[in-house]
C-alpha atoms as a PDB file:
ATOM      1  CA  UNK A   1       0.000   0.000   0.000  1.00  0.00           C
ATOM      2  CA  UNK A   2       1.549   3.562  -1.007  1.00  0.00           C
ATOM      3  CA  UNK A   3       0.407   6.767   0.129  1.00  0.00           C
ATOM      4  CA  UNK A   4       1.062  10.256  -0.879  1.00  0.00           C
ATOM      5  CA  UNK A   5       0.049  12.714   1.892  1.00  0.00           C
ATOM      6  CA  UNK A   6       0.068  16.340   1.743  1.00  0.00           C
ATOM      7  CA  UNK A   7      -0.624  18.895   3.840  1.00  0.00           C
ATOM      8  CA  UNK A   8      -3.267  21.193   3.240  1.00  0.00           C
ATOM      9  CA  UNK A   9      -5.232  24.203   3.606  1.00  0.00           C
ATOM     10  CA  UNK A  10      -8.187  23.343   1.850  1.00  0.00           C
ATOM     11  CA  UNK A  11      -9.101  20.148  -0.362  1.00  0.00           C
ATOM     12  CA  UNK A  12     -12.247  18.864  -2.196  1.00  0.00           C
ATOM     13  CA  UNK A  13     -13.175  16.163  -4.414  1.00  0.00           C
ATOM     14  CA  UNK A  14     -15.985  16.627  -6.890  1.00  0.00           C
ATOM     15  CA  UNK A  15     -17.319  13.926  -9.561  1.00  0.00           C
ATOM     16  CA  UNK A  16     -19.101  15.806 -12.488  1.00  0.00           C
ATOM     17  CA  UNK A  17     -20.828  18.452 -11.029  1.00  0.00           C
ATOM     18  CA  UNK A  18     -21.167  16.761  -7.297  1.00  0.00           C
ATOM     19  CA  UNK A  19     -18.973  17.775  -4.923  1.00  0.00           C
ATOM     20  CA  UNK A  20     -18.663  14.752  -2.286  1.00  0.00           C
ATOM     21  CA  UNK A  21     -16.135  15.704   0.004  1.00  0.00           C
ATOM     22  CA  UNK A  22     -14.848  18.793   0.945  1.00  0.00           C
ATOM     23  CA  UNK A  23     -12.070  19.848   4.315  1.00  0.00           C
ATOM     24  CA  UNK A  24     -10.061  22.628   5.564  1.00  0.00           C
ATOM     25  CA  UNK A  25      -6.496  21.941   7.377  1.00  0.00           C
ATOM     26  CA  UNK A  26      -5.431  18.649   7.389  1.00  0.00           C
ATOM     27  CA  UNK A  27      -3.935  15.992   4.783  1.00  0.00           C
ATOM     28  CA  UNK A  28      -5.292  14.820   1.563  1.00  0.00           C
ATOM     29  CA  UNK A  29      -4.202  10.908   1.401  1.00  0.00           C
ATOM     30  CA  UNK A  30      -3.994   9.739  -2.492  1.00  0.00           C
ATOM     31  CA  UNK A  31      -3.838   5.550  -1.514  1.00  0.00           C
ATOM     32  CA  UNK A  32      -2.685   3.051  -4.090  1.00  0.00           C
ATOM     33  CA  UNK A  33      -3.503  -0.219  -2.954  1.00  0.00           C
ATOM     34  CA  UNK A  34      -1.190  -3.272  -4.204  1.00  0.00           C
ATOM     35  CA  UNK A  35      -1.919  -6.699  -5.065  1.00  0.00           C
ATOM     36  CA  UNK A  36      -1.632  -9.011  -1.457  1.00  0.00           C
ATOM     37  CA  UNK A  37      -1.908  -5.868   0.699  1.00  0.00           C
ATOM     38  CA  UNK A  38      -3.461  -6.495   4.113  1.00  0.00           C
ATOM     39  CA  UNK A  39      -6.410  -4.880   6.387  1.00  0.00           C
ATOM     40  CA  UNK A  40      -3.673  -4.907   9.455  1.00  0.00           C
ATOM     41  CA  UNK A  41      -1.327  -3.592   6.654  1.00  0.00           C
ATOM     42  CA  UNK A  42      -4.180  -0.683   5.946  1.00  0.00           C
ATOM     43  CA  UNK A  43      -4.556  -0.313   9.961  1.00  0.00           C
ATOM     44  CA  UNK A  44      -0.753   0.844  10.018  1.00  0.00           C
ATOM     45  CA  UNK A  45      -0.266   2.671   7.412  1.00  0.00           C
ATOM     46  CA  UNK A  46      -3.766   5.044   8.931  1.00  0.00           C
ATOM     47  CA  UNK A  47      -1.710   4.902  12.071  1.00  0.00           C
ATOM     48  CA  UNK A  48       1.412   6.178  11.008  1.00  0.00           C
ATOM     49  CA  UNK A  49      -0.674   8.657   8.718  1.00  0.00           C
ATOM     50  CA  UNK A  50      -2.160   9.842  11.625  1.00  0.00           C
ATOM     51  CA  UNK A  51       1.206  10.202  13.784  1.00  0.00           C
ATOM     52  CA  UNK A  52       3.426  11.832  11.385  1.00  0.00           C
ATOM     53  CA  UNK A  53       4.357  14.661  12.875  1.00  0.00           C
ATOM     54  CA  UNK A  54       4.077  17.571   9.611  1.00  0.00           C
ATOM     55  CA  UNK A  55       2.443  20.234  11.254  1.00  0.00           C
ATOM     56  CA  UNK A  56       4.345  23.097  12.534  1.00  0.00           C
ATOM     57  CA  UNK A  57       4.281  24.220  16.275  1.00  0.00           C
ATOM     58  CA  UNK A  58       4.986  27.991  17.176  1.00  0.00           C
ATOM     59  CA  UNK A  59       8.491  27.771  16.748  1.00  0.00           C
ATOM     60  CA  UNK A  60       7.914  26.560  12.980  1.00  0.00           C
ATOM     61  CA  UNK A  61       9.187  23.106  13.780  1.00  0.00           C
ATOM     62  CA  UNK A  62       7.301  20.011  12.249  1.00  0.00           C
ATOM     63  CA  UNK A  63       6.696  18.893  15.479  1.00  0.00           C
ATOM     64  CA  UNK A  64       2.537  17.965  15.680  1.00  0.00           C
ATOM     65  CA  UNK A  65       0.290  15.377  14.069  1.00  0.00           C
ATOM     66  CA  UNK A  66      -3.045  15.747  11.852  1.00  0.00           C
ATOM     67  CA  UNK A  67      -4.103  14.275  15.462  1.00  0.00           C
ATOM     68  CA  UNK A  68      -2.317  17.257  17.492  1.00  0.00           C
ATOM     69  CA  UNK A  69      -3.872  19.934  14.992  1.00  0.00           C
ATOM     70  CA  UNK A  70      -7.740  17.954  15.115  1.00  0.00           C
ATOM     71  CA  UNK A  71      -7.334  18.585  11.260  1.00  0.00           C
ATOM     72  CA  UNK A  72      -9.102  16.468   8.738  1.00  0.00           C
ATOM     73  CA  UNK A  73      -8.710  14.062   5.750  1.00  0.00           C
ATOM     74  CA  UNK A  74      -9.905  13.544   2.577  1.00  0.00           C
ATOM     75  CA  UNK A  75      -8.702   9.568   1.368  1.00  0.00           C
ATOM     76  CA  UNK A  76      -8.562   9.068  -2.646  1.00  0.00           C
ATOM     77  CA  UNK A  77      -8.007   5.997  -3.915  1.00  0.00           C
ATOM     78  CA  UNK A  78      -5.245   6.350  -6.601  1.00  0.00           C
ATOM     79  CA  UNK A  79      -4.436   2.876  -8.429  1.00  0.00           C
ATOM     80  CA  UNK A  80      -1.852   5.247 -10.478  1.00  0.00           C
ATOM     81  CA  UNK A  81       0.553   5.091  -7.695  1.00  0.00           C
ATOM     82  CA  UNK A  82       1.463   1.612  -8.238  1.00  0.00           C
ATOM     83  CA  UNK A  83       2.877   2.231 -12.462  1.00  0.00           C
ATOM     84  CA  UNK A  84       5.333   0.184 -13.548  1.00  0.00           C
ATOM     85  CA  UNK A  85       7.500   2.542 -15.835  1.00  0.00           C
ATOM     86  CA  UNK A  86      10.859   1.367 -16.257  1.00  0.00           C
ATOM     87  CA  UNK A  87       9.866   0.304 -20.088  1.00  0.00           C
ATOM     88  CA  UNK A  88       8.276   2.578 -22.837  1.00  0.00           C
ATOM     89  CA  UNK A  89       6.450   5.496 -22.413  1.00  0.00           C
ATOM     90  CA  UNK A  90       2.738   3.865 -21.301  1.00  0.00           C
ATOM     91  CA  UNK A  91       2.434   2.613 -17.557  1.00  0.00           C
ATOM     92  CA  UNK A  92       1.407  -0.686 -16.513  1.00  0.00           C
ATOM     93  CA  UNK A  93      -0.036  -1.402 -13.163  1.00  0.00           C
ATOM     94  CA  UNK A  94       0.462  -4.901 -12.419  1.00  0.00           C
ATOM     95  CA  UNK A  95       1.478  -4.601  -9.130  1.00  0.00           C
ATOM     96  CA  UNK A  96      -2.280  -2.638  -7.989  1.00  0.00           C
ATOM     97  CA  UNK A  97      -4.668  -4.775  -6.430  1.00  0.00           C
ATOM     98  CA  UNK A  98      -7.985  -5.889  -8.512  1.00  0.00           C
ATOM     99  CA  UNK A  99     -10.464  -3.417  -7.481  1.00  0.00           C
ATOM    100  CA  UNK A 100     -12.733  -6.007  -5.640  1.00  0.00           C
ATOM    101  CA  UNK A 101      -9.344  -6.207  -3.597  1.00  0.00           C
ATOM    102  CA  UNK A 102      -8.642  -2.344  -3.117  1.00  0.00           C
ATOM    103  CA  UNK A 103     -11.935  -1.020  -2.392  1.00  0.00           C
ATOM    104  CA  UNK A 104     -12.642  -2.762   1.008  1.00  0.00           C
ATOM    105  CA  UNK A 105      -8.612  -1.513   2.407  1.00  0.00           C
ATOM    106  CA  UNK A 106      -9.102   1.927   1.436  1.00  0.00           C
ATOM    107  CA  UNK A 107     -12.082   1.954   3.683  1.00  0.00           C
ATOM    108  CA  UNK A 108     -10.052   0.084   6.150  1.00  0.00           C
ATOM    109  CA  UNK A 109      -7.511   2.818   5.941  1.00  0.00           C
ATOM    110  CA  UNK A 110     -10.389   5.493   6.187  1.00  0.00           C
ATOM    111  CA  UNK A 111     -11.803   3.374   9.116  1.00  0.00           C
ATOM    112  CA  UNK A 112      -8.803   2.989  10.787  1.00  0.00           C
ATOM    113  CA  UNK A 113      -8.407   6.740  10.990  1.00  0.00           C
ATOM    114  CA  UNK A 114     -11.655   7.204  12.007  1.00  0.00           C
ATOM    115  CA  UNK A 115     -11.506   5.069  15.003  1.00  0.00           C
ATOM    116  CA  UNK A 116      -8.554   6.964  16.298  1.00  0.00           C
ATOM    117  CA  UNK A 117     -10.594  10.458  16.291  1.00  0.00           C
ATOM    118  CA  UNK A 118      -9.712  11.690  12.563  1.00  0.00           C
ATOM    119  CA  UNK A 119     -12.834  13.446  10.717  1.00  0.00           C
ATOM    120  CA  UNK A 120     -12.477  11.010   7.366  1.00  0.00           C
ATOM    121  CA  UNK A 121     -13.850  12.238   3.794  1.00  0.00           C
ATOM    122  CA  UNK A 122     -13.936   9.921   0.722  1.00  0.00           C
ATOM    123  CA  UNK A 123     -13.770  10.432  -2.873  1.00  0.00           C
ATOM    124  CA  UNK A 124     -15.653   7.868  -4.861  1.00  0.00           C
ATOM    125  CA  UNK A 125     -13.547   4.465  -5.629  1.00  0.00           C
ATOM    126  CA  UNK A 126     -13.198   3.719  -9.401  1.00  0.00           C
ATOM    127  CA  UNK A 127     -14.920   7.409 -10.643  1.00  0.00           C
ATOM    128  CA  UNK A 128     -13.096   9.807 -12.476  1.00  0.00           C
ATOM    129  CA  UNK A 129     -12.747  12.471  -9.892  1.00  0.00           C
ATOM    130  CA  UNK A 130     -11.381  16.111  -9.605  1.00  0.00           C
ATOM    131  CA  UNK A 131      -9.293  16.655  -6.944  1.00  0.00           C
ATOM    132  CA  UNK A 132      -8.317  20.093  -5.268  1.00  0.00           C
ATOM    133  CA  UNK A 133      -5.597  20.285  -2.697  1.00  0.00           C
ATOM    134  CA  UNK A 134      -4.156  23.715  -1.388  1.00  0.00           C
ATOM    135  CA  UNK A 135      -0.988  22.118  -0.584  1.00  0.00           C
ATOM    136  CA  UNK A 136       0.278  23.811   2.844  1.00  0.00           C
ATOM    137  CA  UNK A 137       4.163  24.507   2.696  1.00  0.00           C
ATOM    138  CA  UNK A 138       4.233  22.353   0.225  1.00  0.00           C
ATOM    139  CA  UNK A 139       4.838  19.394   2.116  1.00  0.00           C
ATOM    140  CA  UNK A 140       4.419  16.127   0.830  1.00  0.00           C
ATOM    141  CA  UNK A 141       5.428  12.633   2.464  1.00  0.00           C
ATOM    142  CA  UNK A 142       5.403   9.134   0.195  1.00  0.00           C
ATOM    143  CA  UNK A 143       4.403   6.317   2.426  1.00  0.00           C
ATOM    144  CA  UNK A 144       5.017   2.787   1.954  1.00  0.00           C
ATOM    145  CA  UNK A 145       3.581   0.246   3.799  1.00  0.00           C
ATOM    146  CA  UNK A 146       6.078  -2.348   3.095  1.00  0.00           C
ATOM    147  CA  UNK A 147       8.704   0.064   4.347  1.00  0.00           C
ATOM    148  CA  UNK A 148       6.778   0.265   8.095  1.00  0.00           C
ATOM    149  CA  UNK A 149       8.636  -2.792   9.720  1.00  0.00           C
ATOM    150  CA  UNK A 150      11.914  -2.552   7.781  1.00  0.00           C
ATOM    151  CA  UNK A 151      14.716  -1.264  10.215  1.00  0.00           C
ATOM    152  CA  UNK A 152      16.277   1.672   9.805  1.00  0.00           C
ATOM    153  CA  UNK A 153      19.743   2.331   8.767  1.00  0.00           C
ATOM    154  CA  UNK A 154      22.403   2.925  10.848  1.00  0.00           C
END
């Protein structure tokens, strides 16, 4: 499961002419979901999304979480995430999960956040959406679930 998070001042996701989700400060999640990717996998990946400490405290220092802040988040499911495009010019995706697989673990990942006190908004899975983010900073973070439990280097 990869994420790209940003920071933001403002975000909205609207399909045709419906706006369905719309927050101020918090973090717009775009969530590619890969092929044998987990619900616990989904559960840690909202936890660390939660915890990562990229909002600024009065001395300017990243030093407080989308929990710290009470922000928001808006959680798009972006398949596009996983390309393959070492070869030619058109990506493949054959490392993104089915979408009878992805669907349910991006609403564990929204879920997830939800039960630990994060006001969760959804775009809709498989639609062709428009997204808006006001990108804060800019400040962007790539997460990787697969990278969660790997040590770090010394």
């Amino acid at each position: 499961m990869r994420a790209v998070i940003q920071r933001v001042s403002h975000a909205s996701v609207t399909v045709g002419e419906e706006r369905l989700a719309q927050i101020e400060r918090g973090l717009v999640v775009l969530l590619g979901v890969a092929a044998g990717d987990t619900a616990e996998e989904a559960r840690k990946l909202a936890k660390k999304t939660a915890e990562l400490r990229i909002f600024s405290d009065a001395a300017g220092r990243f030093d407080l979480s989308l929990l710290d802040v009470g922000g928001q988040a808006l959680v798009v499911s972006q398949f596009t995430l996983l390309a393959a495009t070492r070869k030619g010019r058109r990506p493949s995706f054959p490392e993104a999960a089915p979408p009878e697989e992805a669907e349910p673990l991006v609403e564990a990942f929204a879920a997830a956040l939800r039960e630990m006190g994060v006001e969760v908004q959804s775009g809709r899975f498989g639609a062709h959406m428009l997204v808006e983010i006001h990108n804060e900073g800019p400040v962007t973070i790539i997460l990787d679930s697969k990278e969660l439990d790997r040590p770090r280097r010394g």
